[in-house]
Protein backbone atom coordinates (compact mmCIF):
# COMPACT_ATOMS: atom_id res chain seq x y z
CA UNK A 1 -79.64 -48.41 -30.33
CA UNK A 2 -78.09 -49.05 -33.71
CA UNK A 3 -76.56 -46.63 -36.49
CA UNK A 4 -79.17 -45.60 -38.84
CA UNK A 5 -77.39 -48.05 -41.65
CA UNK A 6 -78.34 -51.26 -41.63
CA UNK A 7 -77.69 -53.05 -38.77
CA UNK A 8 -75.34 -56.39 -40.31
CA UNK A 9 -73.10 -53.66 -41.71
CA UNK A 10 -69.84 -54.42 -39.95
CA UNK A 11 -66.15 -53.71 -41.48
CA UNK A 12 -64.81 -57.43 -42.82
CA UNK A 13 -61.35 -57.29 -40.86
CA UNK A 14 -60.81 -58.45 -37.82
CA UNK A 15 -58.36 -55.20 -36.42
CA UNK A 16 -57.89 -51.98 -37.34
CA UNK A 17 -53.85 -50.82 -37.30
CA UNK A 18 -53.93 -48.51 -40.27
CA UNK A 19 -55.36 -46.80 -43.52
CA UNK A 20 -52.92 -47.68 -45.95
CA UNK A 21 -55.02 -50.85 -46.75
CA UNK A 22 -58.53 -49.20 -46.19
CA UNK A 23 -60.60 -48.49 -49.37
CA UNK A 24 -62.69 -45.33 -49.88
CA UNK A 25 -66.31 -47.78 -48.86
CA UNK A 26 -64.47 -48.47 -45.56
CA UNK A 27 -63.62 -45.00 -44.54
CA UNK A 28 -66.74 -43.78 -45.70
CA UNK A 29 -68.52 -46.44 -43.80
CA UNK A 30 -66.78 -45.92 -40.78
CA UNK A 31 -67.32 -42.27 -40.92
CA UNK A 32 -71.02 -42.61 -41.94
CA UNK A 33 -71.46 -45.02 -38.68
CA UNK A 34 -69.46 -42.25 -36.55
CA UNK A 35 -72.14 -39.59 -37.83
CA UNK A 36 -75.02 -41.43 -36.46
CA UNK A 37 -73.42 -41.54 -33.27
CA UNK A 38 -72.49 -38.44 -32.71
CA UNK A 39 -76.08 -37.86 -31.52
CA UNK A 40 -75.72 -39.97 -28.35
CA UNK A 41 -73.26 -37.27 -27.32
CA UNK A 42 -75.75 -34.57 -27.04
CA UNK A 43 -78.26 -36.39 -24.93
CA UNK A 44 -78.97 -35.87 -21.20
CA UNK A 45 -78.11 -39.29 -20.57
CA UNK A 46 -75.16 -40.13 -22.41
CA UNK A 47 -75.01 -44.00 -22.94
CA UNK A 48 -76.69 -47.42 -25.15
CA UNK A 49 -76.96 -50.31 -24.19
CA UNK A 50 -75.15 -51.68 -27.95
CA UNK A 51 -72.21 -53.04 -26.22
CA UNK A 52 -72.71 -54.35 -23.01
CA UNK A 53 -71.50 -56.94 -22.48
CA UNK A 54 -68.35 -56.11 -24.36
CA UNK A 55 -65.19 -55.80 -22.48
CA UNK A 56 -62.38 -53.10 -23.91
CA UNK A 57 -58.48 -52.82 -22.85
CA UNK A 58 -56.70 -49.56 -23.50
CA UNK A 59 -53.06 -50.75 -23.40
CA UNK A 60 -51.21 -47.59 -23.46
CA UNK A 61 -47.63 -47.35 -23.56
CA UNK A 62 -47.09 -44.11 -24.40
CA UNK A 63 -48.90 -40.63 -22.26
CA UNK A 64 -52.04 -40.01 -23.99
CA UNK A 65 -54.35 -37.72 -22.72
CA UNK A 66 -57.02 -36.96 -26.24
CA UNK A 67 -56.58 -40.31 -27.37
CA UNK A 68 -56.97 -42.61 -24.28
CA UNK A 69 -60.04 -40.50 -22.51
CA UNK A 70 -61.38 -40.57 -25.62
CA UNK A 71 -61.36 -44.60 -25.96
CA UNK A 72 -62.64 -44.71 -23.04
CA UNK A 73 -65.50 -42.17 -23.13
CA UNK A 74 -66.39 -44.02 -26.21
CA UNK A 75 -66.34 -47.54 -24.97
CA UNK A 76 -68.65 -46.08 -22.06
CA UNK A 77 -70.94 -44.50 -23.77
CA UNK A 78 -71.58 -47.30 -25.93
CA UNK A 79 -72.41 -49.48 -22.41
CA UNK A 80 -68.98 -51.75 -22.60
CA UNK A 81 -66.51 -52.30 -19.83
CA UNK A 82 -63.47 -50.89 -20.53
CA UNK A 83 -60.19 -51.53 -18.29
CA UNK A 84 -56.91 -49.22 -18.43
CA UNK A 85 -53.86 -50.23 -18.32
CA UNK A 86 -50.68 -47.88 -18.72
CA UNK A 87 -47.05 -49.40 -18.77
CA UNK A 88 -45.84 -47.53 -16.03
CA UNK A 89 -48.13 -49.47 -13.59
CA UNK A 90 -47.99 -52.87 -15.51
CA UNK A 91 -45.80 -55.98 -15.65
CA UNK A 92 -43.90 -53.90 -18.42
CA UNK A 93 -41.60 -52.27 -15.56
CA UNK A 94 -40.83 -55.58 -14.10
CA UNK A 95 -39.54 -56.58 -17.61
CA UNK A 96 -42.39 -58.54 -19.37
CA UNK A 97 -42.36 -58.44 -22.95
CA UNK A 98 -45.16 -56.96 -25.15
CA UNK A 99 -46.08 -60.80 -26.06
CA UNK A 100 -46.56 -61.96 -22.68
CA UNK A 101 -48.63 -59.23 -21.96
CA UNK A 102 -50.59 -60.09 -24.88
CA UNK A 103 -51.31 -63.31 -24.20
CA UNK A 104 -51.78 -62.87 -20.80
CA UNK A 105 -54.87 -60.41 -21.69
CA UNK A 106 -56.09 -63.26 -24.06
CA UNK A 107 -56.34 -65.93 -21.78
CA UNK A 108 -58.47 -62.55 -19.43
CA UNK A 109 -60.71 -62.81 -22.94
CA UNK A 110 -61.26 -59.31 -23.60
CA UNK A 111 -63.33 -58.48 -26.98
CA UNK A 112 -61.01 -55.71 -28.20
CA UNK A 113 -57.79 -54.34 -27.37
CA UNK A 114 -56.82 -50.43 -27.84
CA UNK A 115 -52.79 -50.11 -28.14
CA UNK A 116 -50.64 -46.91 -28.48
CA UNK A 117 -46.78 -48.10 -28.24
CA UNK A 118 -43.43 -46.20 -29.26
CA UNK A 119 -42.26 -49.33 -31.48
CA UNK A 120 -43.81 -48.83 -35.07
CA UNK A 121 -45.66 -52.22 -35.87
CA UNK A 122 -46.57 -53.36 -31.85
CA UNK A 123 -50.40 -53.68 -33.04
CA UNK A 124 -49.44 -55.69 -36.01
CA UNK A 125 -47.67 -57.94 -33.50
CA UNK A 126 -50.73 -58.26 -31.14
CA UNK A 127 -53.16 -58.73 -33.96
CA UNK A 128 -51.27 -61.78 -35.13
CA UNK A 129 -50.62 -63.11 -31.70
CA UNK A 130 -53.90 -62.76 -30.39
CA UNK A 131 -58.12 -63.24 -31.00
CA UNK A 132 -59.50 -60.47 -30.14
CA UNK A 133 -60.20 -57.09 -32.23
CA UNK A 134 -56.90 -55.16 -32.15
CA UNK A 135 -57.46 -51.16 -32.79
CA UNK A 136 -54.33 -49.04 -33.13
CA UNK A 137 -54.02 -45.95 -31.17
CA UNK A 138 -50.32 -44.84 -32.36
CA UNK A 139 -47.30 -46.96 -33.25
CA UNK A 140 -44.15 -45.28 -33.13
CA UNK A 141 -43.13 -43.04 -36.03
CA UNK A 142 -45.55 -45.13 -38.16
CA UNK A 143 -49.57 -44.44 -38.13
CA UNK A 144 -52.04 -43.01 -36.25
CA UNK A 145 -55.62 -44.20 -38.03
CA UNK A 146 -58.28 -43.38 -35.46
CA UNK A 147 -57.07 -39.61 -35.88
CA UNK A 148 -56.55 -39.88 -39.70
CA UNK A 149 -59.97 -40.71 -39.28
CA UNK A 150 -61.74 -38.08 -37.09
CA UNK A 151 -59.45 -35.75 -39.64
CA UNK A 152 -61.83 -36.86 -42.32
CA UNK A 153 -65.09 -36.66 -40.42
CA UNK A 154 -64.14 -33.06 -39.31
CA UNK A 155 -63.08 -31.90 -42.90
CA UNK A 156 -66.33 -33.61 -44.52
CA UNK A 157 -68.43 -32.07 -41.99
CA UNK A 158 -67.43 -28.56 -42.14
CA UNK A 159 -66.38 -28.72 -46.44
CA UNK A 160 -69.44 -30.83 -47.92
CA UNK A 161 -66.78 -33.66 -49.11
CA UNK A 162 -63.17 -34.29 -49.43
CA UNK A 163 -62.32 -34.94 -53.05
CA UNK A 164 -60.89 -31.78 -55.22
CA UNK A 165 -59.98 -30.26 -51.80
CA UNK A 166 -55.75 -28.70 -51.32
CA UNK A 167 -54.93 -30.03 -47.78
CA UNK A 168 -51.81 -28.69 -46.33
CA UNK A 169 -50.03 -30.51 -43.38
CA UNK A 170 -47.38 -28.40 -41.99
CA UNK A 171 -44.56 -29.28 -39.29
CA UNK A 172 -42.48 -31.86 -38.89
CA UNK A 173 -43.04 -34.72 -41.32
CA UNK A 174 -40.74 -37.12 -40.36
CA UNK A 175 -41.67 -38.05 -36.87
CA UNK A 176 -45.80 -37.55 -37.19
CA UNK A 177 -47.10 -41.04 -37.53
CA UNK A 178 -50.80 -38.33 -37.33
CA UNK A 179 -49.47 -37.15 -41.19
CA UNK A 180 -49.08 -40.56 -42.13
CA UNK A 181 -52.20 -41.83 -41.72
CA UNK A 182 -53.65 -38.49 -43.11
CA UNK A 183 -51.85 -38.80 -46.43
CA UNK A 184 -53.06 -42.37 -47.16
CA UNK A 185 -56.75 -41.32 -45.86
CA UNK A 186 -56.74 -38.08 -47.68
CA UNK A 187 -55.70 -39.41 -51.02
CA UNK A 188 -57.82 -42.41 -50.61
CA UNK A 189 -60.75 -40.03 -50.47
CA UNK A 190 -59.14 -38.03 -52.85
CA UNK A 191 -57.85 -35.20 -51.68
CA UNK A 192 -54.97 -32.85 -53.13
CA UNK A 193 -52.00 -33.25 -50.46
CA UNK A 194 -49.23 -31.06 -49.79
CA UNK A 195 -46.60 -31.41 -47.15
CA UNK A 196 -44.83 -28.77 -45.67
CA UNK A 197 -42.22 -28.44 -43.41
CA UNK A 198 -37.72 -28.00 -42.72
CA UNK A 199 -36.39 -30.67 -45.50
CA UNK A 200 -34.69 -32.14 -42.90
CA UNK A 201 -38.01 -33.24 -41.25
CA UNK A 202 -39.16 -34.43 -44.66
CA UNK A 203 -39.04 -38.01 -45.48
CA UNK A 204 -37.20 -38.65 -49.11
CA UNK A 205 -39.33 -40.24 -51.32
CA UNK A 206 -42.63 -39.14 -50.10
CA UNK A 207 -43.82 -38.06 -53.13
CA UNK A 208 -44.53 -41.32 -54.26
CA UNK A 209 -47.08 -41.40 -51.48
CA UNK A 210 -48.93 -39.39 -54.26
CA UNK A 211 -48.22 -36.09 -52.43
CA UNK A 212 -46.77 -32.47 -53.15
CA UNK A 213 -43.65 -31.18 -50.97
CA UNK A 214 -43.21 -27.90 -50.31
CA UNK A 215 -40.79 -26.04 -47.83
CA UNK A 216 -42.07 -22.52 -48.03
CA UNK A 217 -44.80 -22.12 -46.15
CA UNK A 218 -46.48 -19.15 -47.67
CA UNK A 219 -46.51 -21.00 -51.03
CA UNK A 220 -47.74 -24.43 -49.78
CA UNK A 221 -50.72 -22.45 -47.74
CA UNK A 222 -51.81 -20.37 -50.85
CA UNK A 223 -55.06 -21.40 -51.92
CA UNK A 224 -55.52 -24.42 -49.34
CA UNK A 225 -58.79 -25.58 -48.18
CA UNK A 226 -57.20 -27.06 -45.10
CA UNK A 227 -54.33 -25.93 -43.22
CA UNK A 228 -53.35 -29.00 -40.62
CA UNK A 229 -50.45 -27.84 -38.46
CA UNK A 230 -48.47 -30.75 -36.82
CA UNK A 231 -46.34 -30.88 -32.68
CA UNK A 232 -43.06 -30.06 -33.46
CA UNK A 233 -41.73 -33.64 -32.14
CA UNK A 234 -38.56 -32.88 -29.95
CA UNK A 235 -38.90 -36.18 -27.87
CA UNK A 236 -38.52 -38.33 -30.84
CA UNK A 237 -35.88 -36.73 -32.68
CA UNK A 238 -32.56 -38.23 -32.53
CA UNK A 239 -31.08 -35.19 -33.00
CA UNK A 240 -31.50 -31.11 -32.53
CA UNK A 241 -32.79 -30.27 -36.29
CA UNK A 242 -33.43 -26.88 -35.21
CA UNK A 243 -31.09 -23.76 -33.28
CA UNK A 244 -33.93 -22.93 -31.86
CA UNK A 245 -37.66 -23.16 -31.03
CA UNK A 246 -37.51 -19.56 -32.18
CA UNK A 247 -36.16 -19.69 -35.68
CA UNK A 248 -39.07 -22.96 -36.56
CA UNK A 249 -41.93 -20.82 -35.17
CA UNK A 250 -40.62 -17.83 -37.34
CA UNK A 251 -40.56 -20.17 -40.59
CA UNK A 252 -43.41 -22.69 -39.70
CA UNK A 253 -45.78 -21.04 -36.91
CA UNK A 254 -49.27 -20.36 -38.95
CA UNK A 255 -50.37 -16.67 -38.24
CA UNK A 256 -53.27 -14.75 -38.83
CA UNK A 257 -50.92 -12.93 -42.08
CA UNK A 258 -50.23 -16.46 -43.44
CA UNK A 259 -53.63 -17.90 -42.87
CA UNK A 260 -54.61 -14.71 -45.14
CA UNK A 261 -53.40 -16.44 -48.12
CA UNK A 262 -55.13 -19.68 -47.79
CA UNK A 263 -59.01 -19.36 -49.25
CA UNK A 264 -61.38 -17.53 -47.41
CA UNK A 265 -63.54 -20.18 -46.03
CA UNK A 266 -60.19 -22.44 -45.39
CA UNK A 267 -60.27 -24.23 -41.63
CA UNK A 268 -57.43 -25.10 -39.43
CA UNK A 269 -56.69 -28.36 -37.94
CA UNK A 270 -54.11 -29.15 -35.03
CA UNK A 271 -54.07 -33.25 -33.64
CA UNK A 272 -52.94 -31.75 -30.06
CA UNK A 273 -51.80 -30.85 -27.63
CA UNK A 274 -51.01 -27.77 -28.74
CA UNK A 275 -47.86 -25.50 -28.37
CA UNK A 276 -48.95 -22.19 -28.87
CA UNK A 277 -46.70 -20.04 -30.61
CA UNK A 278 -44.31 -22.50 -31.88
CA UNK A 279 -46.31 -24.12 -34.52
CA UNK A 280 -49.59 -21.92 -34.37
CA UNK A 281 -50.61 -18.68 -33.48
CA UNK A 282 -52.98 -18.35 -30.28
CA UNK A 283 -54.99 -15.96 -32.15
CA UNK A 284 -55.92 -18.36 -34.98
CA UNK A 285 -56.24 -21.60 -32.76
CA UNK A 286 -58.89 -19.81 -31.04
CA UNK A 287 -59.97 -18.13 -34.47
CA UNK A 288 -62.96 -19.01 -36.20
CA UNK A 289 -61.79 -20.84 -38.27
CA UNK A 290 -60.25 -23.46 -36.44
CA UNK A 291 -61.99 -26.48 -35.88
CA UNK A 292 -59.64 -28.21 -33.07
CA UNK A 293 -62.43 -28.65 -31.02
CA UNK A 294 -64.53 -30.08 -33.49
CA UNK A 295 -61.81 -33.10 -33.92
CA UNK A 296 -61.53 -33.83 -30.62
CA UNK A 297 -65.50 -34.18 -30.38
CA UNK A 298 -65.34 -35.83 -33.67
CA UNK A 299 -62.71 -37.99 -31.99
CA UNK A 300 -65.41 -39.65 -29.26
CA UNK A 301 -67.71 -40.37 -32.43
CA UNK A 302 -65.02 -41.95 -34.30
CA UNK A 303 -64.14 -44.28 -32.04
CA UNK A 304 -67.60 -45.09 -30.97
CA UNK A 305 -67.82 -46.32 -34.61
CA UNK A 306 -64.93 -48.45 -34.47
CA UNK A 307 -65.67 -50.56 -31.60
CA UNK A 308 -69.19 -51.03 -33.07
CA UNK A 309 -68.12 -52.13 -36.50
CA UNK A 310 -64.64 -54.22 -35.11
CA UNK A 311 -67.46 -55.78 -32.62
CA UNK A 312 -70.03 -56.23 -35.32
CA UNK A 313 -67.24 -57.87 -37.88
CA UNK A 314 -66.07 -60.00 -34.85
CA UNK A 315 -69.20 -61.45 -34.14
């Protein structure tokens, strides 16, 4: 089984480790592919055969739950092999660097290699080191594509489109590698961006990103199609930015009152995991209008996609 595009439609890079560099025909084709296969997820038996044959390494240096499962789940259902390896049971803890590892799964001759590391630019490193097809699953502070991407598919699905539409991403900014990869993806496709969040957990200059900045929440949420609401990320701060958990939920938790303001057919978006409370209300991220579970089905889709077309463009 094959998406319903034509079947020599593959992306023309060998890796994926960002959207910054992807044009609107790639996103949409990537997100086009991911709708066809969404189908396969709703069947009684739950695999192709498209990849067999096709062997996939999650490298994961970082806990993932979401992300990793979903890989995997992905990789399965499209009949590849898929091994997982995390760095707390690897060489890693017995001091081997990232490019001996890489190499190392070279010479195994893998087809494609998931990564998710804490050092900003580790994918970049393995794509240049190595053959095979590397996909980025989180790099430090920098990007996060793969959700950037199920973002897209979950906004298009449930809005018609993209373009025109006011997406708000609140929380903190500076540490949300997720909000990245949303801003270039969401301008690319031509959305109307507005960040929102302390202005200490802004990053200076992101308004030439093409973006609008916006520190009172109430104001950045009025009139927004979207309302994304980002982790508050205490374990890579250098710093407290914050007294307290208690005084960012009153300023930056998204309640049913606030949500009022946004229009009335506006969704809500959350990457996960979820802190309830702190950044959203329990009451709207179990509402109707959120769609969090709709991104992380999206998520299986997306990355079913990706390993197709990275596969495809390989070959």
């Amino acid at each position: 089984m094959t998406p319903a595009s034509d079947n020599a439609i593959t992306l023309t890079r060998k890796d994926l480790l960002g959207l910054k560099d992807l044009s609107r025909d790639e996103i949409n084709l990537v997100l086009d592919t991911a709708e066809s296969f969404k189908e396969i997820s709703t069947r009684t038996i739950k695999k192709v055969p498209t990849l067999r044959g096709t062997t996939v390494i999650n490298l994961f240096y970082e806990a993932s739950t979401r992300t990793r499962t979903s890989f995997e789940i992905a990789a399965k259902r499209l009949s590849a092999d898929t091994v997982n390896i995390s760095a707390s049971t690897s060489s890693v803890v017995k001091g081997e660097t990232l490019v001996d590892t890489a190499k190392t799964l070279e010479a195994m001759n893998p087809d494609i290699i998931v990564i998710r590391h804490s050092c900003a630019g580790a994918p970049h490193i393995l794509a240049r080191l190595v053959s095979q097809s590397i996909i980025n699953a989180g790099d430090g502070f920098h990007e996060h594509p793969t959700q950037a991407l199920l973002d897209l598919l979950t906004i298009r699905q449930r809005k018609g489109g993209i373009e025109g539409l006011k997406v708000v991403i609140v929380g903190d900014i500076q540490h949300s590698r997720v909000a990245r990869s949303n801003v270039y993806g969401m301008t690319t496709m031509g959305a109307r961006v507005t960040l929102c969040g302390p202005a200490i957990l802004i990053p200076r200059s992101v308004e030439q990103m093409g973006v609008t900045v916006e520190t009172d929440m109430k104001k950045a949420v009025r009139g927004a199609d979207v309302v994304m609401m980002l982790r508050m990320q205490f374990e890579r701060q250098r710093s407290i930015v914050f007294p307290s958990i208690r005084e960012y939920s009153q300023l930056f938790c998204l309640t049913g009152d606030t949500l009022e303001l946004a229009k009335k057919d506006a969704i809500v978006m959350h990457p996960g995991p979820i802190n309830r409370g702190t950044e959203i209300a329990p009451e709207v991220a179990d509402g109707p209008r959120s769609v969090i579970l709709d991104q992380v089905s999206n998520g299986v889709a997306v990355r079913m996609a990706l390993l197709y077309l990275l596969a495809g463009g390989r070959q």
